[in-house]
C-alpha atoms as a PDB file:
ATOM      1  CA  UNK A   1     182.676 196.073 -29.799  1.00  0.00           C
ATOM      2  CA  UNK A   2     180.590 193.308 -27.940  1.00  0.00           C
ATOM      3  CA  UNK A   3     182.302 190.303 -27.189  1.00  0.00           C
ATOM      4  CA  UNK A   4     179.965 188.059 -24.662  1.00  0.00           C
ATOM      5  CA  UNK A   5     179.536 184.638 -23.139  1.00  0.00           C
ATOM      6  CA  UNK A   6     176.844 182.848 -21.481  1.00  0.00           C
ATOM      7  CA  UNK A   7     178.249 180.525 -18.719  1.00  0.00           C
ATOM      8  CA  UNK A   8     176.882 177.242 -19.199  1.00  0.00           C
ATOM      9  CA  UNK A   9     176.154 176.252 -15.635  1.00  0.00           C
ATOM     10  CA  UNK A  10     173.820 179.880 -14.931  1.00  0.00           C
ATOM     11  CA  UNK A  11     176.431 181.433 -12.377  1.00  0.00           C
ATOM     12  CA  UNK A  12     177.169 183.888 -14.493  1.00  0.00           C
ATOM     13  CA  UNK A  13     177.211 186.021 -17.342  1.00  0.00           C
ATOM     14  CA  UNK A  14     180.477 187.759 -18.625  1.00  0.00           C
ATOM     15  CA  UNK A  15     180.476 190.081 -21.386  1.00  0.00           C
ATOM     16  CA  UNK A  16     183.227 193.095 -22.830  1.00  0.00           C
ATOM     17  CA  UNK A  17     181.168 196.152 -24.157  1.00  0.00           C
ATOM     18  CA  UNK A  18     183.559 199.013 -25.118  1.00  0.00           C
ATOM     19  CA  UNK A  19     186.525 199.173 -22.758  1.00  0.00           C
ATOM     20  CA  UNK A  20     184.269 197.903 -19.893  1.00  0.00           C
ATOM     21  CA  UNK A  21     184.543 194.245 -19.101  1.00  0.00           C
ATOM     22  CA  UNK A  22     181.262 193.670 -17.287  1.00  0.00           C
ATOM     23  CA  UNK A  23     180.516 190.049 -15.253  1.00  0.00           C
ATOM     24  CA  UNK A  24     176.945 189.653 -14.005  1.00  0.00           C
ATOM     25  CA  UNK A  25     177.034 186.789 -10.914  1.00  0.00           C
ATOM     26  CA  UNK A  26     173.529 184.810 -10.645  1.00  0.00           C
ATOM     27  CA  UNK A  27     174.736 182.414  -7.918  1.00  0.00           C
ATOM     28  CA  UNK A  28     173.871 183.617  -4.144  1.00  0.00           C
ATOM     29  CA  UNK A  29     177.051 181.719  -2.930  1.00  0.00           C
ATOM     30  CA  UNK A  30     180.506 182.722  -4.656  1.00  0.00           C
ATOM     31  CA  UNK A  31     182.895 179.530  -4.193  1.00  0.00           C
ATOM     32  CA  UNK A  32     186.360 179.284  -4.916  1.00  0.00           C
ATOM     33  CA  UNK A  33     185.303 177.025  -8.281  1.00  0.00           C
ATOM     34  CA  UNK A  34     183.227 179.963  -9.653  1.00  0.00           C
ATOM     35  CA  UNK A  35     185.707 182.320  -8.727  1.00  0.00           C
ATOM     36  CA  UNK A  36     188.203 180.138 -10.861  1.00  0.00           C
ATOM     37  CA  UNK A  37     186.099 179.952 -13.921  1.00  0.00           C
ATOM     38  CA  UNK A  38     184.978 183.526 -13.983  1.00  0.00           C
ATOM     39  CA  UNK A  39     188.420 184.489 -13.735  1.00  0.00           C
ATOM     40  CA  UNK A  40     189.140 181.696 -16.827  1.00  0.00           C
ATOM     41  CA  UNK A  41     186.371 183.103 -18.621  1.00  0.00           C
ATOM     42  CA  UNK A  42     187.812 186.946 -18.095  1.00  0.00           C
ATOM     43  CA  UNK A  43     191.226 185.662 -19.147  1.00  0.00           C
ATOM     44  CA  UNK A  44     189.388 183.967 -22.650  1.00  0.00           C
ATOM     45  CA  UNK A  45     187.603 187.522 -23.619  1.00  0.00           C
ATOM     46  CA  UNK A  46     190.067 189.959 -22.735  1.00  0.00           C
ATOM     47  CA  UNK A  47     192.714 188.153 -25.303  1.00  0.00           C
ATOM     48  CA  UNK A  48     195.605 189.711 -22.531  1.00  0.00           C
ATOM     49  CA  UNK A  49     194.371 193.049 -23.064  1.00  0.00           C
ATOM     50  CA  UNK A  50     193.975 195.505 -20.014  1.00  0.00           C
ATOM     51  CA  UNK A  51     190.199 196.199 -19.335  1.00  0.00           C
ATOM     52  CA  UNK A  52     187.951 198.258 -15.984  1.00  0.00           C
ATOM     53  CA  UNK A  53     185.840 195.826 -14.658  1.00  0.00           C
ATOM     54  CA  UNK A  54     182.512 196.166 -13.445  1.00  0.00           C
ATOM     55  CA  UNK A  55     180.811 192.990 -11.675  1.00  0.00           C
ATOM     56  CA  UNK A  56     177.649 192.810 -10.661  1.00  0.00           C
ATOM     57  CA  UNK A  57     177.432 190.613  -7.347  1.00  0.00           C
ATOM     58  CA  UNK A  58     173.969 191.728  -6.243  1.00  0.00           C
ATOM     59  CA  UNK A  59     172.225 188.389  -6.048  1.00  0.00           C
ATOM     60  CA  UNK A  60     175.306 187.346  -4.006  1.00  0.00           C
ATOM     61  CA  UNK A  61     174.189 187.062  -0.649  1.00  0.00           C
ATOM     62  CA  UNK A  62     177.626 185.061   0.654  1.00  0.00           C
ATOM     63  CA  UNK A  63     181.056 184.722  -0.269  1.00  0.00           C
ATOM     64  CA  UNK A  64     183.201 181.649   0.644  1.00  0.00           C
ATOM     65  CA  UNK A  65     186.368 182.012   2.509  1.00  0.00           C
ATOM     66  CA  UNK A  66     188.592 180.634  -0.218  1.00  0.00           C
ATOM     67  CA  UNK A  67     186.934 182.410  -2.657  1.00  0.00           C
ATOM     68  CA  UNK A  68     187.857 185.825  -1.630  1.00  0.00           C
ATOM     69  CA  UNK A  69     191.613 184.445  -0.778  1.00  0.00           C
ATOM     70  CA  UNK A  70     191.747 183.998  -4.175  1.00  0.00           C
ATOM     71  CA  UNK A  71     189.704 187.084  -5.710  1.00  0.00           C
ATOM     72  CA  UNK A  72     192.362 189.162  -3.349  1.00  0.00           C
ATOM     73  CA  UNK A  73     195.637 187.630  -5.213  1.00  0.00           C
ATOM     74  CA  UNK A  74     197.462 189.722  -7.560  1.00  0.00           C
ATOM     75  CA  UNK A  75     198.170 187.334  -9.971  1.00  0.00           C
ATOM     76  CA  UNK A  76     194.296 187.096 -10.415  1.00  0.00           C
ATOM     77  CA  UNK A  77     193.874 190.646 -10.988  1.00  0.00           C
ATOM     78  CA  UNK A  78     196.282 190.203 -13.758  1.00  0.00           C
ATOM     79  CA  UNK A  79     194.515 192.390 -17.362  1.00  0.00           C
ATOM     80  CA  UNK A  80     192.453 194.297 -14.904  1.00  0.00           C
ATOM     81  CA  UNK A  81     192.831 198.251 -14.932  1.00  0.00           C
ATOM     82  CA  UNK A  82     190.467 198.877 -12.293  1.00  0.00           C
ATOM     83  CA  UNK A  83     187.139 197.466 -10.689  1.00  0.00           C
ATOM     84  CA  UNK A  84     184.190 198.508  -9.737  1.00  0.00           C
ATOM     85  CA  UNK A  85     181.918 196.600  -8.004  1.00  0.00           C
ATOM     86  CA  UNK A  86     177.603 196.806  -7.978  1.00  0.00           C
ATOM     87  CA  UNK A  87     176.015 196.072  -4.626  1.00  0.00           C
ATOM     88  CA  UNK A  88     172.540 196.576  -3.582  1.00  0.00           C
ATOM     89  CA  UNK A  89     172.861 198.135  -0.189  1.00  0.00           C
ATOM     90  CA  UNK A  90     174.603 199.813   2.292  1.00  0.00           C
ATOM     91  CA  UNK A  91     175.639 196.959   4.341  1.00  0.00           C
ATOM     92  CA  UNK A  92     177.218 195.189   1.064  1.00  0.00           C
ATOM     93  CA  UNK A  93     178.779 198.283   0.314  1.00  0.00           C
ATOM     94  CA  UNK A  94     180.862 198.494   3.975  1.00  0.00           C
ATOM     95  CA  UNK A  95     181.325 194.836   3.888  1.00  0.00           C
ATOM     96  CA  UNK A  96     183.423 195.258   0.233  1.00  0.00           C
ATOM     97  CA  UNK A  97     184.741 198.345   1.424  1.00  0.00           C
ATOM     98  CA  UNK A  98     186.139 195.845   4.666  1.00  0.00           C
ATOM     99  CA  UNK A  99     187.272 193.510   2.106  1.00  0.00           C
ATOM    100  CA  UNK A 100     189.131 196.256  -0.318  1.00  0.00           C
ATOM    101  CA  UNK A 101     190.787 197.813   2.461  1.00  0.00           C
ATOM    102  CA  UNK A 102     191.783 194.250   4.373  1.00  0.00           C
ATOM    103  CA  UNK A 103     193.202 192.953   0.842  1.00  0.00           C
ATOM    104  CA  UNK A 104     195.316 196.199  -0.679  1.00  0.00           C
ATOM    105  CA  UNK A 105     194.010 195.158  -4.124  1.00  0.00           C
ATOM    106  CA  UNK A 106     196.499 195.467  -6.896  1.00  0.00           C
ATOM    107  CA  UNK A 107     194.085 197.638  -9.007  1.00  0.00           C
ATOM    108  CA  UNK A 108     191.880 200.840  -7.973  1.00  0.00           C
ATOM    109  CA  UNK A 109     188.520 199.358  -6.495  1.00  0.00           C
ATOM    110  CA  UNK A 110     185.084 200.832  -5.583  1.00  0.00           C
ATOM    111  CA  UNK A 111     181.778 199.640  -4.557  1.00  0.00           C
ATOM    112  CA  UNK A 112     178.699 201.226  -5.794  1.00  0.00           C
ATOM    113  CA  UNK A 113     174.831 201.255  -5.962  1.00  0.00           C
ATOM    114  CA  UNK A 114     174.462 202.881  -9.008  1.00  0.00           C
ATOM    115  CA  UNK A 115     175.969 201.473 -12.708  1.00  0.00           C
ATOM    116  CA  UNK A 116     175.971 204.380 -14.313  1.00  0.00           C
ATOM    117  CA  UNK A 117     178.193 206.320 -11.482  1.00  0.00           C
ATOM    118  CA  UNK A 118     180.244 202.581 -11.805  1.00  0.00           C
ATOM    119  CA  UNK A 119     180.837 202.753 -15.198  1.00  0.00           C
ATOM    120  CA  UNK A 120     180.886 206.921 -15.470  1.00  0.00           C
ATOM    121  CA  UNK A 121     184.416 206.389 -12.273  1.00  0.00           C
ATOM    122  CA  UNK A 122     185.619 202.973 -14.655  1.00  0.00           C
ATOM    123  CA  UNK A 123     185.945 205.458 -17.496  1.00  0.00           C
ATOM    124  CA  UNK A 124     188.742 207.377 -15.965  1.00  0.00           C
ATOM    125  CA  UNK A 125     191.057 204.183 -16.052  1.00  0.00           C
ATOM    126  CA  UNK A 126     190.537 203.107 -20.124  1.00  0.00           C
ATOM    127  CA  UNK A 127     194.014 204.764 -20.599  1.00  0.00           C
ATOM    128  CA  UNK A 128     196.213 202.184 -18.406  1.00  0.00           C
ATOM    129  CA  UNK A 129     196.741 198.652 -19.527  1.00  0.00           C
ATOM    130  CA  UNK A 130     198.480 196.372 -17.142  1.00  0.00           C
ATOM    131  CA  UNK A 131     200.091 193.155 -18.712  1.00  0.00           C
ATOM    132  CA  UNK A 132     200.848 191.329 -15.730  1.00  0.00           C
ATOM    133  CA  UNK A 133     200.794 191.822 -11.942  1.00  0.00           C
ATOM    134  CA  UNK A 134     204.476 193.349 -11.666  1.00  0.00           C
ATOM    135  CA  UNK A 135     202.544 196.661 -12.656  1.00  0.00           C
ATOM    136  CA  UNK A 136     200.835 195.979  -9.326  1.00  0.00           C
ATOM    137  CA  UNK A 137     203.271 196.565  -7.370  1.00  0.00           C
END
């Protein structure tokens, strides 16, 4: 099953192929009003149905401070079984790691290099489905 969306305004492109939601960011600045409508947009596709995510933030080059406030709230993670998250280097890759560990996400998260290691570790969380964020806790 592909179920996809082109975001009008070219920030990004969201998409659910298989059990894998997958959001692709073009922007190089993530602000809190992307942040919102990606998350609207995720909400819209997944029909309140638990999916891995994989997002692709490699043309990201800076993330706003309210913008990762809100991407670390559990009641945004809400429908999300895990995430994995594509970065192009190693610096990116300690900077999420800074942000996973500084947050305590609600969901299992991971930064990669590769998408096919991404999407091989997302695989191993297709069983769970989380409803809402009191199965964060």
């Amino acid at each position: 099953m592909l179920i996809s969306t082109n975001n009008l305004n070219n920030k990004f492109n969201a998409w659910i192929e298989g059990n894998i939601f997958f959001i692709t960011y073009f922007c190089h600045t993530l602000t809190l009003d992307t942040a919102r409508e990606a998350l609207k947009v995720r909400l819209e596709l997944s029909k309140n149905v638990g999916y891995a995510m994989l997002s692709d933030i490699r043309h990201i080059k800076n993330v706003d401070s309210e913008a990762r406030k809100f991407l670390g709230v559990s009641e945004n993670n809400v429908y999300l079984n895990a995430g994995a998250i594509l970065v192009n280097s190693q610096f990116h890759k300690i900077a999420g790691n800074l942000f996973i560990l500084t947050n305590k996400l609600p969901v299992p998260a991971k930064l990669f290099t590769d998408r096919d290691q991404a999407i091989e570790w997302l695989n191993q969380f297709n069983h769970k489905v989380y409803k809402n964020s009191e199965n964060f806790a």
